[in-house]
Protein backbone atom coordinates (compact mmCIF):
# COMPACT_ATOMS: atom_id res chain seq x y z
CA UNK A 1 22.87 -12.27 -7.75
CA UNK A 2 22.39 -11.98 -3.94
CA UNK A 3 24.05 -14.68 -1.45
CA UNK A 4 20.35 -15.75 -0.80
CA UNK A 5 19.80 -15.93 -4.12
CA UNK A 6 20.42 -19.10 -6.08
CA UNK A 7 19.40 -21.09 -9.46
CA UNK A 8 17.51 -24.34 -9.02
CA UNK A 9 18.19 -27.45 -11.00
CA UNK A 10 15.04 -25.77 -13.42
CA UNK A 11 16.71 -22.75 -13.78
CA UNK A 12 14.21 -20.83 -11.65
CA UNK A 13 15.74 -18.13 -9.21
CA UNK A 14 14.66 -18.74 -5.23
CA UNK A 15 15.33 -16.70 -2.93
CA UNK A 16 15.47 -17.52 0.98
CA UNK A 17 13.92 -15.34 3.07
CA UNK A 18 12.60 -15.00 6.89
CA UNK A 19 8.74 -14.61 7.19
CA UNK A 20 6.99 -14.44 10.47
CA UNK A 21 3.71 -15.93 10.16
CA UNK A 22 0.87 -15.98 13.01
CA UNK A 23 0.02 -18.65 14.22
CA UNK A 24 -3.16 -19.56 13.20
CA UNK A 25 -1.79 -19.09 9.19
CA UNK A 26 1.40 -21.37 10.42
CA UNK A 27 -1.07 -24.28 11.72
CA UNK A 28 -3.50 -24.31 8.80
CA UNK A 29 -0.06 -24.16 6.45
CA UNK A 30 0.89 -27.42 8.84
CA UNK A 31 -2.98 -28.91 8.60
CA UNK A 32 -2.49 -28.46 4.71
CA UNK A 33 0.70 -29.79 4.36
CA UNK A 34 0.12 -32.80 6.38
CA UNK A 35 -3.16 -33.30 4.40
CA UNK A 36 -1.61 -33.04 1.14
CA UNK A 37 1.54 -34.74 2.04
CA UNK A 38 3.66 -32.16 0.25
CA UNK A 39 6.43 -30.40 2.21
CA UNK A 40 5.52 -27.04 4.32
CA UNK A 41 7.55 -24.76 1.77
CA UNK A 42 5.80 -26.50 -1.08
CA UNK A 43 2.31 -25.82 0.21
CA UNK A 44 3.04 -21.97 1.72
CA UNK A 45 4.91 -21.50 -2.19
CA UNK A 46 1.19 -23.25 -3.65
CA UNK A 47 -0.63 -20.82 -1.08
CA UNK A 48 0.81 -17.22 -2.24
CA UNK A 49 0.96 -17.84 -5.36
CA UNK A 50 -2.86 -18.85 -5.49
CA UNK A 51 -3.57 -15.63 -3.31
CA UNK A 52 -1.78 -13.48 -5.50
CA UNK A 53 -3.45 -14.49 -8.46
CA UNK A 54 -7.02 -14.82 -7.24
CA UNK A 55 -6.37 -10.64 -6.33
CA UNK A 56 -6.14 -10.53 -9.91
CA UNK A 57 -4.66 -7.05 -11.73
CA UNK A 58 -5.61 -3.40 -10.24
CA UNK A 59 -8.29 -1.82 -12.23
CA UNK A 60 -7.32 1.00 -14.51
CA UNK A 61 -7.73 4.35 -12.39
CA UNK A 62 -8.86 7.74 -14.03
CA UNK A 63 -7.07 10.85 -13.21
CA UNK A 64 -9.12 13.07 -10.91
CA UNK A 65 -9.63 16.50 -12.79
CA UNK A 66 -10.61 19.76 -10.97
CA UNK A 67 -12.71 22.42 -12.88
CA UNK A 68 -11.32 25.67 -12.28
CA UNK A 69 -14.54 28.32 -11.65
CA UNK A 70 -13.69 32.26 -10.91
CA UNK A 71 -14.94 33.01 -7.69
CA UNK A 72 -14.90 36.63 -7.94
CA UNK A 73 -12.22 39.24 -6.90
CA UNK A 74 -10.99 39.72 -3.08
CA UNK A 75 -13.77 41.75 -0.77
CA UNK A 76 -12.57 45.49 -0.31
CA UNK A 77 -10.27 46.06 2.21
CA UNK A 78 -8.98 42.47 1.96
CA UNK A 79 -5.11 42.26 0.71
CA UNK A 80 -3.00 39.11 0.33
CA UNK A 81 0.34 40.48 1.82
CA UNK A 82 -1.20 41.40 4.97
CA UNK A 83 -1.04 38.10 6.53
CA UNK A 84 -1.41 39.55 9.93
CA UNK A 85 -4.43 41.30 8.92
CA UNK A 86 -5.75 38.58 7.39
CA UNK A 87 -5.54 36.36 10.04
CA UNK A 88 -7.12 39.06 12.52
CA UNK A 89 -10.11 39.59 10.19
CA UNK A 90 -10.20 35.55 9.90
CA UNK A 91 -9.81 34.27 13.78
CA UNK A 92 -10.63 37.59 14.74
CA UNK A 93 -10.15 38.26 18.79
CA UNK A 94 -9.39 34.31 19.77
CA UNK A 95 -5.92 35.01 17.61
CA UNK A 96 -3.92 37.10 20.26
């Protein structure tokens, strides 16, 4: 276990931790809070965890497959260890 780390009188692991929030999520955090009467920590803990279920779990995602077509042989006079040449016939004067 961390230093920051520590076991509750439930047996639950917190953790402390720094968060920067803006402003306008710190005041409606304070709004709640005073509303509710529950401390600030309680009602930012109630808040993410209510956010991060309502996002609910990722949808599966499919593996995106390529068909492989033949395109045909190289053009005559084309060769692939002429890199030069290639890029001459490709970008043509503009290259030098």
């Amino acid at each position: 276990m961390t230093a920051l780390t520590h076991l509750d009188a439930s047996g639950f692991s917190r953790m402390r931790t720094t968060v920067t929030l803006d402003e306008d999520v710190a005041a409606k955090l304070r709004s709640e809070a005073r509303r509710s009467g529950k401390p600030f920590k309680q009602t930012l803990n109630e808040a993410l965890r209510r956010g991060l279920l309502e996002r609910g779990p990722r949808p599966a995602r499919h593996a995106f497959r390529v068909k492989a077509r033949d395109l045909g042989g190289l053009r005559p006079g084309i060769a692939l260890d002429d890199i030069a040449g290639l890029l001459d016939r490709i970008e043509g004067e503009r290259r030098r």
